[in-house]
N, C-alpha and C. Protein backbone atom coordinates (compact mmCIF):
# COMPACT_ATOMS: atom_id res chain seq x y z
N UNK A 1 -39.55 44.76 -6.25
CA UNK A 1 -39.48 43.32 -6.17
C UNK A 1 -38.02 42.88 -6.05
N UNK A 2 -37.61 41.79 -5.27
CA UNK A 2 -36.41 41.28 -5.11
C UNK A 2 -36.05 40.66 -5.93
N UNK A 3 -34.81 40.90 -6.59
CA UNK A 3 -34.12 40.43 -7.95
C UNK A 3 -34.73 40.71 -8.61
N UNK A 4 -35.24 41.79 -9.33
CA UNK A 4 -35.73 42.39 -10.52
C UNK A 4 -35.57 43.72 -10.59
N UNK A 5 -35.15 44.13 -12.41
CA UNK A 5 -34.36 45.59 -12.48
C UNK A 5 -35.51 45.48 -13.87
N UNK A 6 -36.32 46.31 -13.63
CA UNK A 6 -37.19 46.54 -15.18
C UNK A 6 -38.27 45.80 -15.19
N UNK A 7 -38.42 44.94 -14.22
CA UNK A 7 -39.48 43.53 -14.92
C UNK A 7 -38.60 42.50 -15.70
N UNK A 8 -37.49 42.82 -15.18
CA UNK A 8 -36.59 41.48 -15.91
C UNK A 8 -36.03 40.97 -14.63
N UNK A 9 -35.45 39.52 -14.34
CA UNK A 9 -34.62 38.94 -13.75
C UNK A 9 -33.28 39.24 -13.96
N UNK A 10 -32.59 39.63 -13.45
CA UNK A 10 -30.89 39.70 -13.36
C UNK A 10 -30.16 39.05 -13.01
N UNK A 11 -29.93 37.94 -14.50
CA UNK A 11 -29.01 37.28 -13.69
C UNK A 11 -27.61 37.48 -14.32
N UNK A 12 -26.56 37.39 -13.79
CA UNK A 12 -25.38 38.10 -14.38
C UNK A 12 -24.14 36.98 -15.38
N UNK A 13 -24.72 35.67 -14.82
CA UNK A 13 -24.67 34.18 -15.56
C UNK A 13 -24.79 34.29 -17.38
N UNK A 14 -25.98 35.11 -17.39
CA UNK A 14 -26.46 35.01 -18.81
C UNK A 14 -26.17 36.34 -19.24
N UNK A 15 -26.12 37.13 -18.87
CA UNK A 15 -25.90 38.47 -19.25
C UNK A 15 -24.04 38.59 -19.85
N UNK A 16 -23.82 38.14 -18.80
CA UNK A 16 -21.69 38.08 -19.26
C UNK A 16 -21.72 36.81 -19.31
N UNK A 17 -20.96 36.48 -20.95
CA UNK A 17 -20.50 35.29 -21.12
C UNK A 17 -20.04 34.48 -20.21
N UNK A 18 -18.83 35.01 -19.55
CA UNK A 18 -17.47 34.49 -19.38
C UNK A 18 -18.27 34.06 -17.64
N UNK A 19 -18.99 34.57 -17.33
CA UNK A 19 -19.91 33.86 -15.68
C UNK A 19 -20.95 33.20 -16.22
N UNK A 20 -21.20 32.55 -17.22
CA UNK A 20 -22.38 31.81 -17.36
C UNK A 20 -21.74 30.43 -16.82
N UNK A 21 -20.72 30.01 -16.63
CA UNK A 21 -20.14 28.40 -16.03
C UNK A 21 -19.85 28.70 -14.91
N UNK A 22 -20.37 29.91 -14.00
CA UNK A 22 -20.24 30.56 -12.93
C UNK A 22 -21.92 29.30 -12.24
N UNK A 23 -22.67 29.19 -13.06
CA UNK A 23 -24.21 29.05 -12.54
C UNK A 23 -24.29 27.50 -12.63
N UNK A 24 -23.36 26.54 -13.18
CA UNK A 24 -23.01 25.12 -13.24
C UNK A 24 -22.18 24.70 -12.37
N UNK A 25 -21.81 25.87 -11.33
CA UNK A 25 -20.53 25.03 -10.71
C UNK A 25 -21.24 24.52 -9.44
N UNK A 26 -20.75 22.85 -9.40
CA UNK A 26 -21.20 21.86 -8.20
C UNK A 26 -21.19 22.65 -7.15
N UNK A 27 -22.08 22.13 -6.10
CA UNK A 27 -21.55 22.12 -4.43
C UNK A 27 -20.75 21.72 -4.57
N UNK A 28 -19.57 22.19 -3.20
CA UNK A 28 -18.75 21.03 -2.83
C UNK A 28 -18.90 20.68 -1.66
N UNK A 29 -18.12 19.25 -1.36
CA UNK A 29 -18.36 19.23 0.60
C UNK A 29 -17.31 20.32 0.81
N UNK A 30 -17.64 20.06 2.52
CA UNK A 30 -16.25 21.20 3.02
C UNK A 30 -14.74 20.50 2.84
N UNK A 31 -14.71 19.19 2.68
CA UNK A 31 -13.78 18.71 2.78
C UNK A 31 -13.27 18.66 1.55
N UNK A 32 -13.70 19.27 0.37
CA UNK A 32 -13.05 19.35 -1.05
C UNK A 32 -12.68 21.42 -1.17
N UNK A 33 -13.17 21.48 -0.18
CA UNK A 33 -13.35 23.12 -0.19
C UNK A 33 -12.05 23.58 0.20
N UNK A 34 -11.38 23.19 1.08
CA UNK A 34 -9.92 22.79 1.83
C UNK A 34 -9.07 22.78 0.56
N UNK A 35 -9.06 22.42 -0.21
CA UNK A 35 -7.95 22.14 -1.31
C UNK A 35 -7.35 23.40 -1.74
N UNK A 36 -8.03 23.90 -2.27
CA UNK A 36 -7.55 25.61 -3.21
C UNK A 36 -7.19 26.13 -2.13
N UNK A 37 -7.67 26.15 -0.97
CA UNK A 37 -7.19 26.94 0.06
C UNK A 37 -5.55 27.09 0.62
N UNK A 38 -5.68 25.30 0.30
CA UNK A 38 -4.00 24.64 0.24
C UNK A 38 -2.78 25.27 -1.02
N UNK A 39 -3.90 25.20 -1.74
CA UNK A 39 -2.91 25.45 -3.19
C UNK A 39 -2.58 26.72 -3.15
N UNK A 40 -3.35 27.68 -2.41
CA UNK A 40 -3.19 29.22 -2.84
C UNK A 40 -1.93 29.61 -2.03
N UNK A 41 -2.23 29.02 -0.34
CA UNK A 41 -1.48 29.06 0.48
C UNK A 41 -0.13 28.77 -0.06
N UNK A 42 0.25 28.12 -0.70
CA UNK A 42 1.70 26.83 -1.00
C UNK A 42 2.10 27.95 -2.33
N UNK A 43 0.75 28.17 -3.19
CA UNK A 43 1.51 29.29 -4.16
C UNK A 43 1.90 30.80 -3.62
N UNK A 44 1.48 30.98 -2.85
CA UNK A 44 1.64 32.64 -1.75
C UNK A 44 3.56 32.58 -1.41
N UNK A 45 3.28 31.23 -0.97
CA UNK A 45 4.67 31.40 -0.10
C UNK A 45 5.76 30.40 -1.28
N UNK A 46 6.45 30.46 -2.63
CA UNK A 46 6.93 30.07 -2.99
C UNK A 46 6.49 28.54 -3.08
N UNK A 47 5.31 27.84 -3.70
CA UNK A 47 5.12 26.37 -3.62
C UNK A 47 5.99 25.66 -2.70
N UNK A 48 6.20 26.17 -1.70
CA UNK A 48 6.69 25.21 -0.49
C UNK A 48 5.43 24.57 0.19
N UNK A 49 5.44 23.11 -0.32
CA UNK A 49 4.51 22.45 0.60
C UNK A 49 4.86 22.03 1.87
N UNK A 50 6.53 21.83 1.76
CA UNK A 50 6.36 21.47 3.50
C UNK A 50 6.11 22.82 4.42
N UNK A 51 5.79 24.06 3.93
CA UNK A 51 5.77 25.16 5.05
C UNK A 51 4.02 25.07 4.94
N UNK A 52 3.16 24.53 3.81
CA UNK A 52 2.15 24.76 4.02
C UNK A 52 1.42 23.97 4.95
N UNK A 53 1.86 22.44 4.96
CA UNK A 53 1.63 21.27 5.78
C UNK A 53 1.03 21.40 7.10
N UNK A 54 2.15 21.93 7.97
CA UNK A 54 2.09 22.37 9.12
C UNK A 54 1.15 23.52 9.21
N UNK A 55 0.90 24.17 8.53
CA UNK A 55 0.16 25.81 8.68
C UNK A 55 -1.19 25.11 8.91
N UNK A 56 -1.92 23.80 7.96
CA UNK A 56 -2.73 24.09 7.89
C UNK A 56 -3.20 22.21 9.02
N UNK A 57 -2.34 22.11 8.88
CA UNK A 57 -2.26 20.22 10.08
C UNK A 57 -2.54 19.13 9.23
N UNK A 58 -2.09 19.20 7.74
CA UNK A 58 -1.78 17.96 7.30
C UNK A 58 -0.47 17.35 6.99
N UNK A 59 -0.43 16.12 6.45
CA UNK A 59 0.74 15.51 5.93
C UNK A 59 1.34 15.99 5.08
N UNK A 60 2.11 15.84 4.20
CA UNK A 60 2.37 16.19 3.11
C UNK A 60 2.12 15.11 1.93
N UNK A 61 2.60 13.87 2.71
CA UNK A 61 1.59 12.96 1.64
C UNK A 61 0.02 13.27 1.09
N UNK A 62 -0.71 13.66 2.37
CA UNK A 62 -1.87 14.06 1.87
C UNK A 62 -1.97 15.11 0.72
N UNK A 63 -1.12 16.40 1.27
CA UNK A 63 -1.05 17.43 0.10
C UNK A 63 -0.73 16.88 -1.27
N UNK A 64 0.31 16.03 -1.01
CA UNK A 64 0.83 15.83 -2.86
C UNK A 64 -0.10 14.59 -3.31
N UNK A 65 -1.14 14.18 -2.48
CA UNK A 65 -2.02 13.37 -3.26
C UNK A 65 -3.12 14.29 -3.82
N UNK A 66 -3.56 15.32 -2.76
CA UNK A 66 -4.60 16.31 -3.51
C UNK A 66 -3.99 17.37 -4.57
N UNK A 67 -2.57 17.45 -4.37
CA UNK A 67 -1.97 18.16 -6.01
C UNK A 67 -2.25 17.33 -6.92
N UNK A 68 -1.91 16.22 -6.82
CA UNK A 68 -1.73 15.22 -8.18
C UNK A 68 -2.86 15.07 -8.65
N UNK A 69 -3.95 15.03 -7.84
CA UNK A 69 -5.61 14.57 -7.81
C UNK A 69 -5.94 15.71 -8.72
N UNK A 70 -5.54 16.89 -8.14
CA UNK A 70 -6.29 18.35 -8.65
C UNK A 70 -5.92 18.87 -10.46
N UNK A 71 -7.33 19.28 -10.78
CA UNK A 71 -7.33 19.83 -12.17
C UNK A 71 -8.14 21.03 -12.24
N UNK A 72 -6.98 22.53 -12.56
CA UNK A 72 -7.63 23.78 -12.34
C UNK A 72 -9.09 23.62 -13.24
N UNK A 73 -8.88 23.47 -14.42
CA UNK A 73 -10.13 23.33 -15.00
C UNK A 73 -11.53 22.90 -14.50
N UNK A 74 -11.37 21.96 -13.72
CA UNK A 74 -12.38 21.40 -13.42
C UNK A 74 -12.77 21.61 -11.61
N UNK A 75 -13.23 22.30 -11.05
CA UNK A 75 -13.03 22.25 -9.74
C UNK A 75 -13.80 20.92 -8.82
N UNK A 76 -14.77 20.25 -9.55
CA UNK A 76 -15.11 19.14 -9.10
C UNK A 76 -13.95 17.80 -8.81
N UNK A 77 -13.17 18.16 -9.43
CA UNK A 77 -11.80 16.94 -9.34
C UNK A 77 -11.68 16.80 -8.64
N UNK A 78 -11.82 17.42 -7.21
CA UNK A 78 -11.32 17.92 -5.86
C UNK A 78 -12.45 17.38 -4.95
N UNK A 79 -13.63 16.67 -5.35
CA UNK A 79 -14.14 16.16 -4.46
C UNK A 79 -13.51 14.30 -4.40
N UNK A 80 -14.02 13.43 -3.26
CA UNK A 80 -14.02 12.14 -3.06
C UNK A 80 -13.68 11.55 -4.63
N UNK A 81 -13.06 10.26 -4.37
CA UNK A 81 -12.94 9.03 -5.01
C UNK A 81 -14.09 8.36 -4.93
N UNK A 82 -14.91 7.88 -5.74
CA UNK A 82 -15.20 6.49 -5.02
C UNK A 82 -14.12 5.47 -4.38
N UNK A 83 -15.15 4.83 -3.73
CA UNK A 83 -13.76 4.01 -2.65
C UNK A 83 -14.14 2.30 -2.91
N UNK A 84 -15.37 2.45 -3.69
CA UNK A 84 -16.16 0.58 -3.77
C UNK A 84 -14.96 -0.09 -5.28
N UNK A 85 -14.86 -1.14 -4.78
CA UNK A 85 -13.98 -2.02 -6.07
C UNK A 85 -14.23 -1.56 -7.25
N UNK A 86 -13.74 -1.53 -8.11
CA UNK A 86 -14.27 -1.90 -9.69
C UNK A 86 -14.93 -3.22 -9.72
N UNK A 87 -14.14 -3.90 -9.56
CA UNK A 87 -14.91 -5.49 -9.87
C UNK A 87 -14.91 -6.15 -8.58
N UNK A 88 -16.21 -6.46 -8.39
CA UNK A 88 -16.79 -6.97 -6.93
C UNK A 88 -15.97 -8.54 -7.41
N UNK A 89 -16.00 -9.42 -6.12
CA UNK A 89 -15.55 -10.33 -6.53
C UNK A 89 -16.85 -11.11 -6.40
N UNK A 90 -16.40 -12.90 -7.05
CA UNK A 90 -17.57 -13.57 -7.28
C UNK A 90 -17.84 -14.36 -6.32
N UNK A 91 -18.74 -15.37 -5.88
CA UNK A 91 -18.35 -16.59 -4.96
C UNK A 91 -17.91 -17.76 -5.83
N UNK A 92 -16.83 -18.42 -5.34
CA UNK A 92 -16.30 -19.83 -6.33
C UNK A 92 -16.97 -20.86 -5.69
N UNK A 93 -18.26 -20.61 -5.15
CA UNK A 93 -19.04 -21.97 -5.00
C UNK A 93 -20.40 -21.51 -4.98
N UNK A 94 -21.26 -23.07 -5.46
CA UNK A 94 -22.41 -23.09 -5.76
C UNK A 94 -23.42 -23.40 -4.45
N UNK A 95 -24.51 -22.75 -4.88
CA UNK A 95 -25.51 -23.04 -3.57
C UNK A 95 -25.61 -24.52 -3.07
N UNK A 96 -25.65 -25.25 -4.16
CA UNK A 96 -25.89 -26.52 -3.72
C UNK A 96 -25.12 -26.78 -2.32
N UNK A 97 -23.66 -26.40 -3.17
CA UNK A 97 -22.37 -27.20 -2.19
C UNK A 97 -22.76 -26.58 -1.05
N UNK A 98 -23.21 -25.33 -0.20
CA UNK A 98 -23.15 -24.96 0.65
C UNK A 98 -24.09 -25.46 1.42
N UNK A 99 -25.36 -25.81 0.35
CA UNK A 99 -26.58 -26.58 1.25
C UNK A 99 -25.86 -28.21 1.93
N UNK A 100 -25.05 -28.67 0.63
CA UNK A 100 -24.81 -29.90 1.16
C UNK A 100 -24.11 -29.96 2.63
N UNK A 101 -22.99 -29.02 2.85
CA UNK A 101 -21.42 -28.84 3.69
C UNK A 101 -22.54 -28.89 4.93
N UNK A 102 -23.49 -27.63 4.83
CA UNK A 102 -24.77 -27.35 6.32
C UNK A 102 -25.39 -28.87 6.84
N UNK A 103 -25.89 -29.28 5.89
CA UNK A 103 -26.33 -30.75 5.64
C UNK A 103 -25.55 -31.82 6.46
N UNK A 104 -24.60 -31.76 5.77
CA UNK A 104 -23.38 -32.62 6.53
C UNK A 104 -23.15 -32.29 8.08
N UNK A 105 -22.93 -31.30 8.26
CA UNK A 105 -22.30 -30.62 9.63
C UNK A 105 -23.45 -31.04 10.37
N UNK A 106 -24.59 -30.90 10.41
CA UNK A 106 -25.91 -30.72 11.03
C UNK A 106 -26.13 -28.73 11.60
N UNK A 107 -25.71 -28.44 11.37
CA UNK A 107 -26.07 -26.94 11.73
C UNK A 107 -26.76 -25.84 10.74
N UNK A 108 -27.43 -25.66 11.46
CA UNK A 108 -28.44 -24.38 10.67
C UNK A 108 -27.71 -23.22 11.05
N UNK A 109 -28.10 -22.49 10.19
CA UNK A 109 -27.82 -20.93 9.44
C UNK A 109 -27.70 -20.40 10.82
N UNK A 110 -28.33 -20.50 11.84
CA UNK A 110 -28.08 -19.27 13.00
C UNK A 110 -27.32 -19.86 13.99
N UNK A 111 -26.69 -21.44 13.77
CA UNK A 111 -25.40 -21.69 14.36
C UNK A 111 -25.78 -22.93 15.63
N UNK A 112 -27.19 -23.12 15.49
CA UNK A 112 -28.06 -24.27 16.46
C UNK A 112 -27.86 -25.31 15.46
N UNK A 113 -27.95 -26.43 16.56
CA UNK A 113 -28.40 -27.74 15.70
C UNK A 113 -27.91 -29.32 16.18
């Protein structure tokens, strides 16, 4: 049977401690996958980011935003921001007023009238 040694499942997660946070780790997109690749590169060759920049066709602004972004601990750090506001803004006017302003103008909602 496939994946089975004895009539047991093997999984190597639970068996060795130290890979059991081996079996929690997120997907990532490809575009968070790129990062370590950066970092390893930049640590290979003396943390020179401007030699890594070019190697790989980004900025370097970009790089030192995904250094600053990045936390070895955690490899999810390395995906997206959200990008939506914190605080949506409100409207500073009331339905009424807007019924009235339409009212006034003579024009309806789809711009006839």
């Amino acid at each position: 049977m496939k994946g089975r040694y004895n009539g047991c499942a093997m999984n190597v997660y639970c068996t060795v401690r130290k890979y059991r946070r081996l079996a929690s780790v997120p997907k990532l997109s490809r575009k968070a996958r790129q990062g370590p690749k950066w970092f390893d590169y930049s640590s290979s060759h003396g943390h020179n980011a401007r030699l890594t920049c070019p190697y790989f066709g980004i900025s370097p602004q970009t790089f030192y935003r995904w250094k600053e972004r990045h936390d070895p601990k955690r490899i999810e750090s390395l995906e997206g921001l959200l990008r939506r506001p914190r605080q949506l803004r409100q409207p500073t006017y009331s339905v009424q007023l807007i019924e009235a302003v339409v009212s006034e103008r003579g024009v309806s909602q789809m711009g006839q009238g």
